[in-house]
C-alpha atoms as a PDB file:
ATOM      1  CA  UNK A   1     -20.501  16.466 -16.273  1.00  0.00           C
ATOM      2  CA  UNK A   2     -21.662  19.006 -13.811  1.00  0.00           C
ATOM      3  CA  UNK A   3     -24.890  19.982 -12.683  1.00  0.00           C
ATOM      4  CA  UNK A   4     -25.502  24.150 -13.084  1.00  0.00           C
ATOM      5  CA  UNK A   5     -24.628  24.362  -9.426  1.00  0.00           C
ATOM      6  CA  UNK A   6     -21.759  22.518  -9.735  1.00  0.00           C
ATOM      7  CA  UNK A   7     -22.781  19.203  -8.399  1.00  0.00           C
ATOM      8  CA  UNK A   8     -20.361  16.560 -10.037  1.00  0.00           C
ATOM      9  CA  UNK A   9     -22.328  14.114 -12.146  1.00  0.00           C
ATOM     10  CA  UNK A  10     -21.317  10.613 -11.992  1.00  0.00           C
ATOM     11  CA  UNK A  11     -20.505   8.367 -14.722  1.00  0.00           C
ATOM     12  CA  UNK A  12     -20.490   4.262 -14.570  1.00  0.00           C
ATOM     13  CA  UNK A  13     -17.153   3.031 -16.289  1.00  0.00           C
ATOM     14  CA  UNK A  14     -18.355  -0.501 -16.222  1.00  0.00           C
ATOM     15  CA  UNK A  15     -21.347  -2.344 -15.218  1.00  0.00           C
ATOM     16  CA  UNK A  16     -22.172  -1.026 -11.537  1.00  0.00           C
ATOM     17  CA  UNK A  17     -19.061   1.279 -11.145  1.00  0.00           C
ATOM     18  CA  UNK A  18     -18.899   4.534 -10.702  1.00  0.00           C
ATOM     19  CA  UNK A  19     -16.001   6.925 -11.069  1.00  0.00           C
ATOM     20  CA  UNK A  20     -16.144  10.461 -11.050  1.00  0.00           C
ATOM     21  CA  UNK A  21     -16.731  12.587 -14.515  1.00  0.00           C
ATOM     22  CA  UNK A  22     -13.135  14.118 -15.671  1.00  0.00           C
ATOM     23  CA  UNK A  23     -13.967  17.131 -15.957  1.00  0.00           C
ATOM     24  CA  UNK A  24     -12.070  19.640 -13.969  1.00  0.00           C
ATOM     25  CA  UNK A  25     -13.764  21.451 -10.866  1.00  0.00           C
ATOM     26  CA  UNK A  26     -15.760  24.809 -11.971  1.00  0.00           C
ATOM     27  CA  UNK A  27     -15.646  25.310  -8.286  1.00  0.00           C
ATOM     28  CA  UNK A  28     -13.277  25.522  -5.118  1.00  0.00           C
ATOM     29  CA  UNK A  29     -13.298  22.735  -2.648  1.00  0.00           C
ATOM     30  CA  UNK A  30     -13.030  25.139   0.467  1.00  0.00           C
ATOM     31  CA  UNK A  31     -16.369  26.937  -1.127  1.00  0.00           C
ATOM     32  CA  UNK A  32     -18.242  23.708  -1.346  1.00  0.00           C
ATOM     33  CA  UNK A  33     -20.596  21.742   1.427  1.00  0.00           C
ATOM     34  CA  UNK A  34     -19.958  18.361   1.418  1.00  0.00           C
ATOM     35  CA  UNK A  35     -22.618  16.208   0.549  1.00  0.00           C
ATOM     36  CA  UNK A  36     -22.605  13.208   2.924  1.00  0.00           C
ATOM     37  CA  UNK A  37     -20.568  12.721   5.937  1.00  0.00           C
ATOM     38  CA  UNK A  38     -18.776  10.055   4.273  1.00  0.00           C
ATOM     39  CA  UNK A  39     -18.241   7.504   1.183  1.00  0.00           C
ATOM     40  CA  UNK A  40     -18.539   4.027   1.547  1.00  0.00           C
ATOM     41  CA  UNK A  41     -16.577   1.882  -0.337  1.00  0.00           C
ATOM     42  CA  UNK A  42     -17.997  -1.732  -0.733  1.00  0.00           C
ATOM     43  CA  UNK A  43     -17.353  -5.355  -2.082  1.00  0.00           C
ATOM     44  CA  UNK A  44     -20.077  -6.996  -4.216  1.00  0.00           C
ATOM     45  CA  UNK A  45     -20.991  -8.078  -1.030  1.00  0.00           C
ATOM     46  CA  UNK A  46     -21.012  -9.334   2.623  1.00  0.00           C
ATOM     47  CA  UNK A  47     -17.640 -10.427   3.518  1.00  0.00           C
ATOM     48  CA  UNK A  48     -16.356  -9.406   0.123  1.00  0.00           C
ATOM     49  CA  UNK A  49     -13.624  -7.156   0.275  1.00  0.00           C
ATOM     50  CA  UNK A  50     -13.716  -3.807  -2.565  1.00  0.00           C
ATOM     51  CA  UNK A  51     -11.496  -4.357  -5.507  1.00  0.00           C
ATOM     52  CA  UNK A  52      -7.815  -2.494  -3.692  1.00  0.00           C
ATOM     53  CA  UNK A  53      -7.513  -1.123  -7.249  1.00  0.00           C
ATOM     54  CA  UNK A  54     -10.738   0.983  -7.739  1.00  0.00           C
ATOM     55  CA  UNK A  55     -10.718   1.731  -3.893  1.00  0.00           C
ATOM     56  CA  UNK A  56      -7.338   3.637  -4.554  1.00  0.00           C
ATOM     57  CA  UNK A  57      -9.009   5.006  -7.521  1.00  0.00           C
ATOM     58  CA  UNK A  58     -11.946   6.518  -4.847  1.00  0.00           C
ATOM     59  CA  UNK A  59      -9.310   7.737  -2.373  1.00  0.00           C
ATOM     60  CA  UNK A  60      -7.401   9.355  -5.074  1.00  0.00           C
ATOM     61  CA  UNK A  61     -10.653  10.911  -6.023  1.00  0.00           C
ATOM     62  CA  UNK A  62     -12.234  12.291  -3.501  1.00  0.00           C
ATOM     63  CA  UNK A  63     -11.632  14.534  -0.723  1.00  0.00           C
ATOM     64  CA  UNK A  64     -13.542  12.885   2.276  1.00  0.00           C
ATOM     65  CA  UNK A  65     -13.522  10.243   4.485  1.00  0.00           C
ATOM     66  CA  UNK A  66     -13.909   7.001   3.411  1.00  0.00           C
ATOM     67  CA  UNK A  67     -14.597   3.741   4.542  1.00  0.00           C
ATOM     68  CA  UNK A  68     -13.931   0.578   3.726  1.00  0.00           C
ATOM     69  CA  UNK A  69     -17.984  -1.274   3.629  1.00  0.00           C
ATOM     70  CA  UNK A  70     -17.183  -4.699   3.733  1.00  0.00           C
ATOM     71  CA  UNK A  71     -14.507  -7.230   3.641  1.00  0.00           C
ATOM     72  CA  UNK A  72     -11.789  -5.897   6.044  1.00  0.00           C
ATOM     73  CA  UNK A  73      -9.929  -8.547   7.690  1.00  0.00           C
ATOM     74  CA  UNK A  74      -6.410  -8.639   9.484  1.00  0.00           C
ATOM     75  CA  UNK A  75      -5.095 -10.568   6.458  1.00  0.00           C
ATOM     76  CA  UNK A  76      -6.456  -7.211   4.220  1.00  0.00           C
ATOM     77  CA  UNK A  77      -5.978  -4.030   6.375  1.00  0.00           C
ATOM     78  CA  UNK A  78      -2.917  -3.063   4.340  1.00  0.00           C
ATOM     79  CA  UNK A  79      -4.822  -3.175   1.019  1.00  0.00           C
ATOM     80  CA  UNK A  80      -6.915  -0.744   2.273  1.00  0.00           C
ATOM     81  CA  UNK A  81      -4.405   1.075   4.742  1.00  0.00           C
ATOM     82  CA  UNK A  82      -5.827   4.954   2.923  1.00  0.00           C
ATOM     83  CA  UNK A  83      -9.149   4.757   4.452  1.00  0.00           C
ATOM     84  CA  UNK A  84     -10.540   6.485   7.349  1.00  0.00           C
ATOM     85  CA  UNK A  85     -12.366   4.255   8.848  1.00  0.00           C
ATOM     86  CA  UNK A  86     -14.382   0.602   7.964  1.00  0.00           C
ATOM     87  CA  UNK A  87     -17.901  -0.921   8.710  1.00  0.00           C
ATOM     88  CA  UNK A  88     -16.949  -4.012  10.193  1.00  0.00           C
ATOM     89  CA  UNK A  89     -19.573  -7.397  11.070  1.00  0.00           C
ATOM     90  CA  UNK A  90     -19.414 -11.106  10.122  1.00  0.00           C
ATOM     91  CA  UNK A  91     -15.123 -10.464  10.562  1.00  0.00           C
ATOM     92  CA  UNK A  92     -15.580  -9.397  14.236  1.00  0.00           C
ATOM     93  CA  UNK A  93     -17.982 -11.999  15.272  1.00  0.00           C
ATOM     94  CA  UNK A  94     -18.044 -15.128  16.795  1.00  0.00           C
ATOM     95  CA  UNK A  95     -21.505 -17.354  16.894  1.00  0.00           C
ATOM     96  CA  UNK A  96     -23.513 -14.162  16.001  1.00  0.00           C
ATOM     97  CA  UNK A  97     -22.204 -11.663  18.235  1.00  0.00           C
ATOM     98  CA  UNK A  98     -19.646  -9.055  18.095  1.00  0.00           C
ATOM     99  CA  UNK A  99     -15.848 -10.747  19.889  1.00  0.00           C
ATOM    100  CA  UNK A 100     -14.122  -7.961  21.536  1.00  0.00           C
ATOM    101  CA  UNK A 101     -10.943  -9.801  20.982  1.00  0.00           C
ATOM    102  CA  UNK A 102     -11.658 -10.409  17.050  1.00  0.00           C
ATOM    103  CA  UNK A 103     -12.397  -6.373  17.121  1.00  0.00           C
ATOM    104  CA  UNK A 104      -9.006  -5.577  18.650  1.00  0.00           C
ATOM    105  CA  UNK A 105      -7.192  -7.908  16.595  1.00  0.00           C
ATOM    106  CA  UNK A 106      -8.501  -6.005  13.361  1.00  0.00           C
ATOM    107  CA  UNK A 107      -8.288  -2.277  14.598  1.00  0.00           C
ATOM    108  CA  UNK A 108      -4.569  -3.098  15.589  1.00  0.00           C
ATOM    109  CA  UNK A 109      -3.854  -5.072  12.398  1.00  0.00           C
ATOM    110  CA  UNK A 110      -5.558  -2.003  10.433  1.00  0.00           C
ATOM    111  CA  UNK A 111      -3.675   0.790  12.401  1.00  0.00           C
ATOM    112  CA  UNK A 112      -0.156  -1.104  12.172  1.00  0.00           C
ATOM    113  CA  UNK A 113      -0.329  -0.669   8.326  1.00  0.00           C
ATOM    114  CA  UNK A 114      -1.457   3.312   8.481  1.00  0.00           C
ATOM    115  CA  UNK A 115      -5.492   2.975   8.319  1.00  0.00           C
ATOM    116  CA  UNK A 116      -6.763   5.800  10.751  1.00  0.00           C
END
């Protein structure tokens, strides 16, 4: 569904997932302001990686950056290889704080597989 300005309306196709309505675009892309910087892709929650299957769906859907929200690890980067970026916490830290070398070991094992 749209809204009369042309604001997509989102669905849930399951308990607390969204996908976007069907409906083809009344409206260009390259006429329309995005609404957020980016979308945020998340597991259920800390340290759980997003479900690879509806994050393609997301990427598939939607033209703007995306990030993975939580989850990413170097065993997981190439799951999520199609996203622009990731919010990254408990993966990269040792004893509380942030390990540069855990943070370097993640971005590299991310960027090997395509992430940006």
């Amino acid at each position: 569904m749209r809204r009369e300005d042309g604001a997509r309306i989102w669905r849930p196709l399951a308990r607390r997932t969204w996908a976007p309505d069907p409906e083809p675009s009344s409206r260009r892309k390259d006429k329309c302001e995005p609404a957020a910087d980016a979308i945020i892709v998340s597991g259920r929650e800390t340290r759980a990686e997003p479900d690879a299957a509806r994050f393609a769906l997301v990427r598939e859907a939607v033209d703007a950056p995306l990030l993975v929200g939580s989850g990413l690890t170097e065993a997981n980067a190439a799951s999520f290889a199609a996203a622009d970026g990731a919010i990254a916490g408990t993966s990269v830290k040792r004893d509380g704080r942030v390990d540069a070398a855990r943070v370097a070991r993640l971005a590299a094992a991310f960027r090997s597989c395509g992430g940006r």
